[in-house]
C-alpha atoms as a PDB file:
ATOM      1  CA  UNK A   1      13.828   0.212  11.656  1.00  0.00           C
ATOM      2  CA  UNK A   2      13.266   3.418  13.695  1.00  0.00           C
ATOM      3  CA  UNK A   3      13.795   6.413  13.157  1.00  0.00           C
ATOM      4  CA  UNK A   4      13.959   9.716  15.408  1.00  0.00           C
ATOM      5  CA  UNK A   5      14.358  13.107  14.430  1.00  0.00           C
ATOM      6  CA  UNK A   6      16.838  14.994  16.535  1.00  0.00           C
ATOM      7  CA  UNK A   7      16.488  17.721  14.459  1.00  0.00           C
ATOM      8  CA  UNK A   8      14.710  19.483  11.292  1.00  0.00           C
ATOM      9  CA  UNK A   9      15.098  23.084  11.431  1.00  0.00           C
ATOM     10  CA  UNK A  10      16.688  23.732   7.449  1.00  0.00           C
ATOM     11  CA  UNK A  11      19.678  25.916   6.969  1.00  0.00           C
ATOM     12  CA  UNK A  12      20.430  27.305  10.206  1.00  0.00           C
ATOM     13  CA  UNK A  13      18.931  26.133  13.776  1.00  0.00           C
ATOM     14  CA  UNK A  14      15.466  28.046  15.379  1.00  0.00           C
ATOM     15  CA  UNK A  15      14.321  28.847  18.372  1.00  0.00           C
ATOM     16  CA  UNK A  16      14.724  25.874  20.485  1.00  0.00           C
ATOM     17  CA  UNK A  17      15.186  23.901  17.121  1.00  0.00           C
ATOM     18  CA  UNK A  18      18.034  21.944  16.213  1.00  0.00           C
ATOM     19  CA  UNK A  19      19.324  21.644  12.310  1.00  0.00           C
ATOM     20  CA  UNK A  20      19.264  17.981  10.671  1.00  0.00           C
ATOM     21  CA  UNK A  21      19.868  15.490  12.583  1.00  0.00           C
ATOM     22  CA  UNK A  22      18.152  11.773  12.562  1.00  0.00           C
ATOM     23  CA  UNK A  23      18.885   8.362  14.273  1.00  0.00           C
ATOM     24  CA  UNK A  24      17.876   5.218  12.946  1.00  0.00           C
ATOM     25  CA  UNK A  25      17.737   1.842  14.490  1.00  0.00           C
ATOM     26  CA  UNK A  26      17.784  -1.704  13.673  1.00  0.00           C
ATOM     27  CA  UNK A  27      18.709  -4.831  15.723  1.00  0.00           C
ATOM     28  CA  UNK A  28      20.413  -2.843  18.041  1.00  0.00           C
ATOM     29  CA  UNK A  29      22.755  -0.502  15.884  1.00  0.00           C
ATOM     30  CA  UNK A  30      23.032   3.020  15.671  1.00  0.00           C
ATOM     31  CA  UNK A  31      23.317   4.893  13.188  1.00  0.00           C
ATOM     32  CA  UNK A  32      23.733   8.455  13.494  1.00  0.00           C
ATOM     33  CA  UNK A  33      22.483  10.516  10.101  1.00  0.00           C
ATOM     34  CA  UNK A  34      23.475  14.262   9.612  1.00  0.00           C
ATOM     35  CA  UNK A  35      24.869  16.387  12.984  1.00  0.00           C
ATOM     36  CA  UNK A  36      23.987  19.631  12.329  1.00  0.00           C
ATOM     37  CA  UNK A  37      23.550  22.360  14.937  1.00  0.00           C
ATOM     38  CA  UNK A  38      22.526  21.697  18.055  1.00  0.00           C
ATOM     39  CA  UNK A  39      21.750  18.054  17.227  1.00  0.00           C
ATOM     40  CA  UNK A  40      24.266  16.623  19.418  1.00  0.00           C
ATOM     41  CA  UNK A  41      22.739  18.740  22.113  1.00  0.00           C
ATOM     42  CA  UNK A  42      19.472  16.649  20.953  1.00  0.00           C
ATOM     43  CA  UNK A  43      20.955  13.371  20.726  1.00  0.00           C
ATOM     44  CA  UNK A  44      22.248  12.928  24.427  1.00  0.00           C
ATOM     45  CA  UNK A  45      18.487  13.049  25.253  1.00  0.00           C
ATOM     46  CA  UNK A  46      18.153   9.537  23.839  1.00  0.00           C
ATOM     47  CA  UNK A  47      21.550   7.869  24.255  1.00  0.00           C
ATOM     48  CA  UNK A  48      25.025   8.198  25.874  1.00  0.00           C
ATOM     49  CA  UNK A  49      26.883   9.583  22.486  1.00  0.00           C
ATOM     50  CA  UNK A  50      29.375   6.395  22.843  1.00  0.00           C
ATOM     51  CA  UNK A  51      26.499   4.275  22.425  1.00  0.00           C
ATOM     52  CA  UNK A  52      26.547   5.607  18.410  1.00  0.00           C
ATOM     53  CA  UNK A  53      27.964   2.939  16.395  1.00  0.00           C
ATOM     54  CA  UNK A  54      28.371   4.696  12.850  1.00  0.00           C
ATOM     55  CA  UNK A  55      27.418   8.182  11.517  1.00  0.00           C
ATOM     56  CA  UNK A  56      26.478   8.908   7.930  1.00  0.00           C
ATOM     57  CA  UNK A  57      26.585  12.737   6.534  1.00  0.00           C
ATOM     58  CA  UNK A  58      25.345  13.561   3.350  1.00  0.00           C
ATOM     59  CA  UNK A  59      26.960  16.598   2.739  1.00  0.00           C
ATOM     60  CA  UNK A  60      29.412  19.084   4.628  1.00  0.00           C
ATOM     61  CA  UNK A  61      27.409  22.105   4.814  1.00  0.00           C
ATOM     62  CA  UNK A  62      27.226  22.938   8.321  1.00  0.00           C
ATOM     63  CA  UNK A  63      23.874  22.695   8.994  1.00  0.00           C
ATOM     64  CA  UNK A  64      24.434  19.091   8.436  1.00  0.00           C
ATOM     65  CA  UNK A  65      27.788  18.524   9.855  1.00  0.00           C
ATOM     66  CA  UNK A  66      28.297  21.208  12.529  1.00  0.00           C
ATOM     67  CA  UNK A  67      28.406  19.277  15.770  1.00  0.00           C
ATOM     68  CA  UNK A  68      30.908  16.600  14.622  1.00  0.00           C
ATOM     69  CA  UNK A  69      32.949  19.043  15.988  1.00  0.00           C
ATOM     70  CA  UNK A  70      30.841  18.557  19.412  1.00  0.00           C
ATOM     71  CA  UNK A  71      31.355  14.928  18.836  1.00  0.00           C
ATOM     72  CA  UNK A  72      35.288  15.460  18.213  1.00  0.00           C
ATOM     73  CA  UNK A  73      35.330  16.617  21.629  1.00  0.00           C
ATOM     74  CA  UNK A  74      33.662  14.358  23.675  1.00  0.00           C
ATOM     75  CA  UNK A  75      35.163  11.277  21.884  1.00  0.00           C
ATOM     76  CA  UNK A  76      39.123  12.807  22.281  1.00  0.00           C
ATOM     77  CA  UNK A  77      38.751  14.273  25.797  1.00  0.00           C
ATOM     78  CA  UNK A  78      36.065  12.601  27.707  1.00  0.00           C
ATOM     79  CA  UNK A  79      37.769  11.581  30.943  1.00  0.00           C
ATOM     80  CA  UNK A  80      35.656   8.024  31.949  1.00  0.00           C
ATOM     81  CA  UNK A  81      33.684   7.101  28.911  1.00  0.00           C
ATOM     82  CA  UNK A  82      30.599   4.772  30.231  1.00  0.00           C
ATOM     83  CA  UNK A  83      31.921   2.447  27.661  1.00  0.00           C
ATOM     84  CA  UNK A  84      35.018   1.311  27.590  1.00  0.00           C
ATOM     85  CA  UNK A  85      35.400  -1.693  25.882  1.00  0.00           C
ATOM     86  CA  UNK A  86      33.950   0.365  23.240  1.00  0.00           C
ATOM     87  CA  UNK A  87      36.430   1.439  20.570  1.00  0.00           C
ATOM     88  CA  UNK A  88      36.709   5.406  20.877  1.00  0.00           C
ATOM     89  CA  UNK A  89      37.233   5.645  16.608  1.00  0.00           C
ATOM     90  CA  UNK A  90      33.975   6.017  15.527  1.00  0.00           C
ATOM     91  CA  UNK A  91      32.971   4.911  11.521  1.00  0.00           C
ATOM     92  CA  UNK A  92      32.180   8.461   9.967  1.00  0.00           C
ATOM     93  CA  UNK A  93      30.509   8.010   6.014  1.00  0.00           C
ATOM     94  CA  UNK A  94      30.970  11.267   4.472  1.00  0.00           C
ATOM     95  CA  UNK A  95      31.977  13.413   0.984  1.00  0.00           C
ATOM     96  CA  UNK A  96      35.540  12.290   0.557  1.00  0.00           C
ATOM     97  CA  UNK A  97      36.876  15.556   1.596  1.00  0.00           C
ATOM     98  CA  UNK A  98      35.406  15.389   5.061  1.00  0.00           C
ATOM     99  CA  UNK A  99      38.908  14.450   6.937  1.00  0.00           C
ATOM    100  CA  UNK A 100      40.222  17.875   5.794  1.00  0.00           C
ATOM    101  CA  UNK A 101      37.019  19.516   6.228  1.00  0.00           C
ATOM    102  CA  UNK A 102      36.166  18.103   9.513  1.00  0.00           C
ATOM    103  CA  UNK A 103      39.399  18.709  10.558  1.00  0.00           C
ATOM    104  CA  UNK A 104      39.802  22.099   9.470  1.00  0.00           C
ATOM    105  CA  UNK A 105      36.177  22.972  11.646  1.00  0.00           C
ATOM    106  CA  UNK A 106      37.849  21.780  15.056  1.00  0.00           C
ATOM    107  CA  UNK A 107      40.880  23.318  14.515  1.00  0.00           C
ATOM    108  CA  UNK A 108      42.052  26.245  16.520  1.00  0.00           C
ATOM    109  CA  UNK A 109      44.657  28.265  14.872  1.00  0.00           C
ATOM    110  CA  UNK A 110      46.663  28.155  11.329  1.00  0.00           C
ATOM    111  CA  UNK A 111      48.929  26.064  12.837  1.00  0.00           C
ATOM    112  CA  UNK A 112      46.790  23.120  13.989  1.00  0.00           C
ATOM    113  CA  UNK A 113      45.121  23.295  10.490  1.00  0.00           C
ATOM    114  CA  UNK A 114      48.507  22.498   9.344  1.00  0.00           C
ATOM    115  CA  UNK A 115      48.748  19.163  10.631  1.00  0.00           C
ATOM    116  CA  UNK A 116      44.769  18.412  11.835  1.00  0.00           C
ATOM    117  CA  UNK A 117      44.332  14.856  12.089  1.00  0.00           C
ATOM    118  CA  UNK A 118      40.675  13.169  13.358  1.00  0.00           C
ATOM    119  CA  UNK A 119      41.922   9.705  13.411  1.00  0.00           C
ATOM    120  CA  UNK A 120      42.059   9.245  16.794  1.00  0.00           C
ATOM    121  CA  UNK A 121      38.619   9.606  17.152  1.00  0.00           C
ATOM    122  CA  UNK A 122      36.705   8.727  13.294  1.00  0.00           C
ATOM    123  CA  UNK A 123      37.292   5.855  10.705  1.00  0.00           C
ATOM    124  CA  UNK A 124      36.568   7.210   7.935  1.00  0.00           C
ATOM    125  CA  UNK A 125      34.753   5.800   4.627  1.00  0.00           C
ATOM    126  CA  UNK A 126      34.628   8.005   1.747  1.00  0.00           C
ATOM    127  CA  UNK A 127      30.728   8.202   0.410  1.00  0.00           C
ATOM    128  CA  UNK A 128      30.386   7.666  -2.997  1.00  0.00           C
ATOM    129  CA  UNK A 129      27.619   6.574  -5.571  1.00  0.00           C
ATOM    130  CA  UNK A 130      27.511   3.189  -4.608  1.00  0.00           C
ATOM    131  CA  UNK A 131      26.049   0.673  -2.001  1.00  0.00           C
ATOM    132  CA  UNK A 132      27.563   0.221   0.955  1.00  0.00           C
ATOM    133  CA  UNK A 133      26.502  -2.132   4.329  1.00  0.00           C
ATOM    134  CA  UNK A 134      26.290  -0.454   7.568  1.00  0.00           C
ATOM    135  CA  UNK A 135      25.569  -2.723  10.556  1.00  0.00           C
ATOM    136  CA  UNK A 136      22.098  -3.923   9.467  1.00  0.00           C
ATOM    137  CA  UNK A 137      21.719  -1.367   6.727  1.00  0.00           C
ATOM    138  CA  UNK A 138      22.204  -1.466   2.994  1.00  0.00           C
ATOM    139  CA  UNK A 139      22.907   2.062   2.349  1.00  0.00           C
ATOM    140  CA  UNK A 140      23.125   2.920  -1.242  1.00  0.00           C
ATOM    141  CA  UNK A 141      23.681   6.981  -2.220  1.00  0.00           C
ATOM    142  CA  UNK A 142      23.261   8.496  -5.101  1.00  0.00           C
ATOM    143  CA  UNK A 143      24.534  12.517  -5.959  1.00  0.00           C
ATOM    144  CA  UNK A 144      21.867  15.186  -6.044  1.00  0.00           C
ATOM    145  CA  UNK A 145      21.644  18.460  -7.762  1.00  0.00           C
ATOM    146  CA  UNK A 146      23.316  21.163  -4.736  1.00  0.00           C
ATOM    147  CA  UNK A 147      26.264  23.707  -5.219  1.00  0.00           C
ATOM    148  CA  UNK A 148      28.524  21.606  -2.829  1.00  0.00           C
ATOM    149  CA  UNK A 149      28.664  17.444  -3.276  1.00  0.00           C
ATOM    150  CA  UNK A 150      25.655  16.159  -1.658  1.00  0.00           C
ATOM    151  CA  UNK A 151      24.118  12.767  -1.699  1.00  0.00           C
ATOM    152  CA  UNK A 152      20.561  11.159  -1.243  1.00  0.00           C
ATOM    153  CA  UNK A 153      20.782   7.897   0.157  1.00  0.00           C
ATOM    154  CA  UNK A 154      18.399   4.730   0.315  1.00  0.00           C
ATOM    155  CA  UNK A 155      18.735   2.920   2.710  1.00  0.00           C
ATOM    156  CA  UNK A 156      17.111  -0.507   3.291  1.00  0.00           C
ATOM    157  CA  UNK A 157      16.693  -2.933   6.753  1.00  0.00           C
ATOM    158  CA  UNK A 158      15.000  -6.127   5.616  1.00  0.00           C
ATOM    159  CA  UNK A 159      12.190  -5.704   3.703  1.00  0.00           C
ATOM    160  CA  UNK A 160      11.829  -1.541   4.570  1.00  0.00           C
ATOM    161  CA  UNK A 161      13.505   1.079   2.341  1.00  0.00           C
ATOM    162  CA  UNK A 162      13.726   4.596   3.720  1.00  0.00           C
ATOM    163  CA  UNK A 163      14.968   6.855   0.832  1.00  0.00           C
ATOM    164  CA  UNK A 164      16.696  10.419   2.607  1.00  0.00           C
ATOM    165  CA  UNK A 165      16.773  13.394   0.002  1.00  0.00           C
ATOM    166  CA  UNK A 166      18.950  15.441   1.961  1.00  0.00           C
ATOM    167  CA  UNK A 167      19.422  18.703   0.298  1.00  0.00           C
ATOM    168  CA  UNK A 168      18.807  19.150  -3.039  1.00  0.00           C
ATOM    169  CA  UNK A 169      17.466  20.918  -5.896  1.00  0.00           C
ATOM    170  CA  UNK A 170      14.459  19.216  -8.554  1.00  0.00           C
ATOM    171  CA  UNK A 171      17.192  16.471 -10.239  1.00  0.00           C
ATOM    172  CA  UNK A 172      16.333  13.098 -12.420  1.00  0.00           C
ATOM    173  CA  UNK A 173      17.587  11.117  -9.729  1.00  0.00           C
ATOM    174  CA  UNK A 174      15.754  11.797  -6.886  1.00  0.00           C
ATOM    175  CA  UNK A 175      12.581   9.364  -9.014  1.00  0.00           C
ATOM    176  CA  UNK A 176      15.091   6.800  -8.886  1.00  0.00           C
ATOM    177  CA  UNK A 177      15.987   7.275  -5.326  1.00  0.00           C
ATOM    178  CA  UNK A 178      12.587   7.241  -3.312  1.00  0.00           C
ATOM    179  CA  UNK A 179      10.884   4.829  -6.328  1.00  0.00           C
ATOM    180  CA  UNK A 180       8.363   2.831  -4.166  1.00  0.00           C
ATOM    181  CA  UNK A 181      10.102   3.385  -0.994  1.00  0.00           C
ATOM    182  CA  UNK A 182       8.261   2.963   2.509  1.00  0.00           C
ATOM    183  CA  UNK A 183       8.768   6.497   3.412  1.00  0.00           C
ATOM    184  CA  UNK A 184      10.662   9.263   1.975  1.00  0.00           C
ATOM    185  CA  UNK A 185      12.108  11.851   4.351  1.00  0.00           C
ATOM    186  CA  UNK A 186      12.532  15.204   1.705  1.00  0.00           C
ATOM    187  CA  UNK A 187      13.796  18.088   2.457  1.00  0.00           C
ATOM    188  CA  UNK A 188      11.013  20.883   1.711  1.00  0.00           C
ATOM    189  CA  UNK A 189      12.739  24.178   2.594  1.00  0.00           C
ATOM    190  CA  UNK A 190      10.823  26.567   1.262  1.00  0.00           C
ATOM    191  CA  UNK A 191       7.450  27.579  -0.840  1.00  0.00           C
ATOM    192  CA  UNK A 192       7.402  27.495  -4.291  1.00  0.00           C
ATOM    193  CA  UNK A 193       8.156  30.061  -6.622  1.00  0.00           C
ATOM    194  CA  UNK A 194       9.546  30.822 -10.045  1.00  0.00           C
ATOM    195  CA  UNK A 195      12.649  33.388  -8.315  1.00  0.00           C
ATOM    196  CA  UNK A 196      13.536  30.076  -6.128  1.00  0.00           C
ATOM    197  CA  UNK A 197      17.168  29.380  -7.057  1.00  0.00           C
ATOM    198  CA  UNK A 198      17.875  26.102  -9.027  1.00  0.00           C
ATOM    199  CA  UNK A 199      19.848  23.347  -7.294  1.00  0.00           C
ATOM    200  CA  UNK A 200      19.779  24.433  -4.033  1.00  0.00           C
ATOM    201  CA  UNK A 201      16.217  22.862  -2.241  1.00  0.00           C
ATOM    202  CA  UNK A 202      13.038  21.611  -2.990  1.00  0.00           C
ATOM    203  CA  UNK A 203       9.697  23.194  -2.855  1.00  0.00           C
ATOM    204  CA  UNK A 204       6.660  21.671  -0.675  1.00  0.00           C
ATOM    205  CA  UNK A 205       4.697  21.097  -4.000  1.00  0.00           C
ATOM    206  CA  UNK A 206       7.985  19.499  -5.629  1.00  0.00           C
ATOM    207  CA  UNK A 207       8.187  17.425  -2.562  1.00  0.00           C
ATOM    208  CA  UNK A 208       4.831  16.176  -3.335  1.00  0.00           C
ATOM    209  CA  UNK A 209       5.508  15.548  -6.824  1.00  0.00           C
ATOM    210  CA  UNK A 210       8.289  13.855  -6.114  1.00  0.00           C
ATOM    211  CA  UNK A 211       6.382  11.475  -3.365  1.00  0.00           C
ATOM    212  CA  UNK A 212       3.255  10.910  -6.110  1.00  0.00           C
ATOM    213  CA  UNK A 213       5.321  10.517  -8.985  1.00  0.00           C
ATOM    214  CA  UNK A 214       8.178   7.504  -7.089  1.00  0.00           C
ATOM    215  CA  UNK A 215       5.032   5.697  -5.573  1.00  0.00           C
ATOM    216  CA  UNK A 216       6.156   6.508  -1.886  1.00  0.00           C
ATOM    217  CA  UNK A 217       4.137   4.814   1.039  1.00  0.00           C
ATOM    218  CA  UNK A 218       4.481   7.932   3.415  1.00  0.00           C
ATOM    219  CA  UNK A 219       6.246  11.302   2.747  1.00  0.00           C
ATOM    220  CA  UNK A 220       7.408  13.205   5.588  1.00  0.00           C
ATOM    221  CA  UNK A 221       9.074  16.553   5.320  1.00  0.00           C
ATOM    222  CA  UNK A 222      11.937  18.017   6.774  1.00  0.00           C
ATOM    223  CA  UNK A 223      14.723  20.903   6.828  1.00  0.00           C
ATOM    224  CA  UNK A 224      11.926  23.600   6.597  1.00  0.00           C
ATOM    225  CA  UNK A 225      13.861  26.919   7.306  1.00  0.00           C
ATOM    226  CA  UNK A 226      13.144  28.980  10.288  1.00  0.00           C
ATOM    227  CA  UNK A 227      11.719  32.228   8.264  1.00  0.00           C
ATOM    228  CA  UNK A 228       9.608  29.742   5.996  1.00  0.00           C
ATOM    229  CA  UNK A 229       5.914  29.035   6.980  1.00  0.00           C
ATOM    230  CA  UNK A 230       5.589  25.105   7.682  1.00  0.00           C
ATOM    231  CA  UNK A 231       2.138  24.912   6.945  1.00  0.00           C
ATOM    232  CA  UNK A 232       2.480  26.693   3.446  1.00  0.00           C
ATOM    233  CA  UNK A 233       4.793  24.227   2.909  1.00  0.00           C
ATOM    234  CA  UNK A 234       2.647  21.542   4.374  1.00  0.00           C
ATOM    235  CA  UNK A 235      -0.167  22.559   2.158  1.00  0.00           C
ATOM    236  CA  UNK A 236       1.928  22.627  -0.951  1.00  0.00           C
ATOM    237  CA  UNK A 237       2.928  19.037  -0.216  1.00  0.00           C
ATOM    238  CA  UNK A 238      -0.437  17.879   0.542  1.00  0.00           C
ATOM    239  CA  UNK A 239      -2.164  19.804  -2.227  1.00  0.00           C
ATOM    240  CA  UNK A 240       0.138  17.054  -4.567  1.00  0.00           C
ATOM    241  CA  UNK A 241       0.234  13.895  -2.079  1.00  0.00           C
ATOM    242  CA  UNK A 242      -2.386  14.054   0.341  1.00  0.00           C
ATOM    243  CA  UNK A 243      -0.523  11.968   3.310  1.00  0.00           C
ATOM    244  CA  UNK A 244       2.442  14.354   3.326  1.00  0.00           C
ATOM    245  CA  UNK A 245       3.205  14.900   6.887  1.00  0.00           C
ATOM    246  CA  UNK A 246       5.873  17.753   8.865  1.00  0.00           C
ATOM    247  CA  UNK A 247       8.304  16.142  11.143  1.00  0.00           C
ATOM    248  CA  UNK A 248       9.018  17.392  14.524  1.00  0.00           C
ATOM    249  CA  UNK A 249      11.631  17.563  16.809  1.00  0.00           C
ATOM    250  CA  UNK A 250      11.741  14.623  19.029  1.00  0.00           C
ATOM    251  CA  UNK A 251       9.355  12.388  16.781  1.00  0.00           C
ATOM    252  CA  UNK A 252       9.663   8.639  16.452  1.00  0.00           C
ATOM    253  CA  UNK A 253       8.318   5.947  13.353  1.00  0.00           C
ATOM    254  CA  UNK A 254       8.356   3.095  12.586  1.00  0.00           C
ATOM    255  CA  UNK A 255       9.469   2.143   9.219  1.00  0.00           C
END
């Protein structure tokens, strides 16, 4: 499977940086994980948007989830799509609150809130902690330790498992999620520190921990936040688990 990074700035966007956003791809399918800001904007660089065949979110913060409203758009309004035998409802695997949610972020006024209905444009599957099969994927999520319902997932294409953190604080389950995985892709969004809040984000050196202690083949870190210094963060990870690596906008593996 591949995987691209369409974005990794954590908590808000950068300069020039998009918030989480990844694509992977097996056998053809796409499958869009996280939308955060300015990842759409990041996406169209490597495929027509109607070319996505699913999209996974892990949470509904908005660093995560921002541009579905982007997305919303261009799926209801777009005049010609390049596509058209292509159904315009796109599967959307999300916190089972994200109709509302969703909804609520592209409405306009009180009024549309009222009666907001995505639909038209998303099919949507309620993520829970259980395995589910996208396309080629067996995606399997488990809930992590954050102050709104968040999930890591694991998700497996033949014999490859890439296990996705997304954004959590230290938690039990995060050994079970990345144990022996290919690659873990862990959120690292700050140094650490003793005044760090709990259940929130992980630390470069827990990151590392994390990646020694589950037996992971390749850690690479993500959602660093704008105002944090990558290479701290990087040296935290690295101090623990020597191969940690930072991803970068625009990056491609192999998994």
């Amino acid at each position: 499977m591949r995987l691209t990074i369409l974005g990794c700035s954590g908590s808000v966007p950068g300069p020039n940086a998009a918030a989480s956003g990844y694509l992977l791809e097996a056998e053809g399918f796409r499958l869009g994980l996280e939308l955060g800001n300015g990842a759409f904007a990041q996406l169209q660089t490597v495929l027509d948007p109607f070319e996505l065949d699913a999209l996974l979110l892990s949470h509904l913060h908005s660093d995560h989830c921002a541009d579905v409203n982007a997305l919303t758009v261009l799926r209801r309004y777009h005049p010609a799509p390049p596509y058209p035998a292509r159904p315009r409802r796109l599967p959307v695997y999300a916190p089972p609150d994200a109709p509302s949610r969703l909804g609520h972020l592209y409405a306009a006024d009180p009024a549309e809130r009222a009666s907001v209905d995505l639909s038209d444009v998303y099919e949507f599957h309620a993520l829970r902690e259980e395995t589910v099969v996208i396309g080629p994927f067996d995606v399997t999520a488990v809930a992590v330790y954050h102050p709104t319902p968040a999930f890591g997932l694991r998700i497996t294409y033949g014999g490859s498992i890439l296990a996705y953190t997304g954004d959590t604080g230290k938690c039990r389950v995060l050994g079970e999620l990345a144990d022996g995985v290919d690659v873990l892709l862990s959120e690292a969004s700050w140094t650490d520190g003793e005044n760090r809040p709990k259940g929130v984000h992980l630390s470069g050196k827990e990151a590392g921990e994390l990646a020694k202690e589950a037996g992971v083949g390749r850690l690479l870190l993500t959602h660093i936040a704008p105002w944090t210094d990558r290479q701290a963060v990087l040296a935290e990870a690295r101090a623990v688990f020597p191969e940690a690596e930072l991803v970068s906008q625009g990056a491609v593996y192999e998994i």
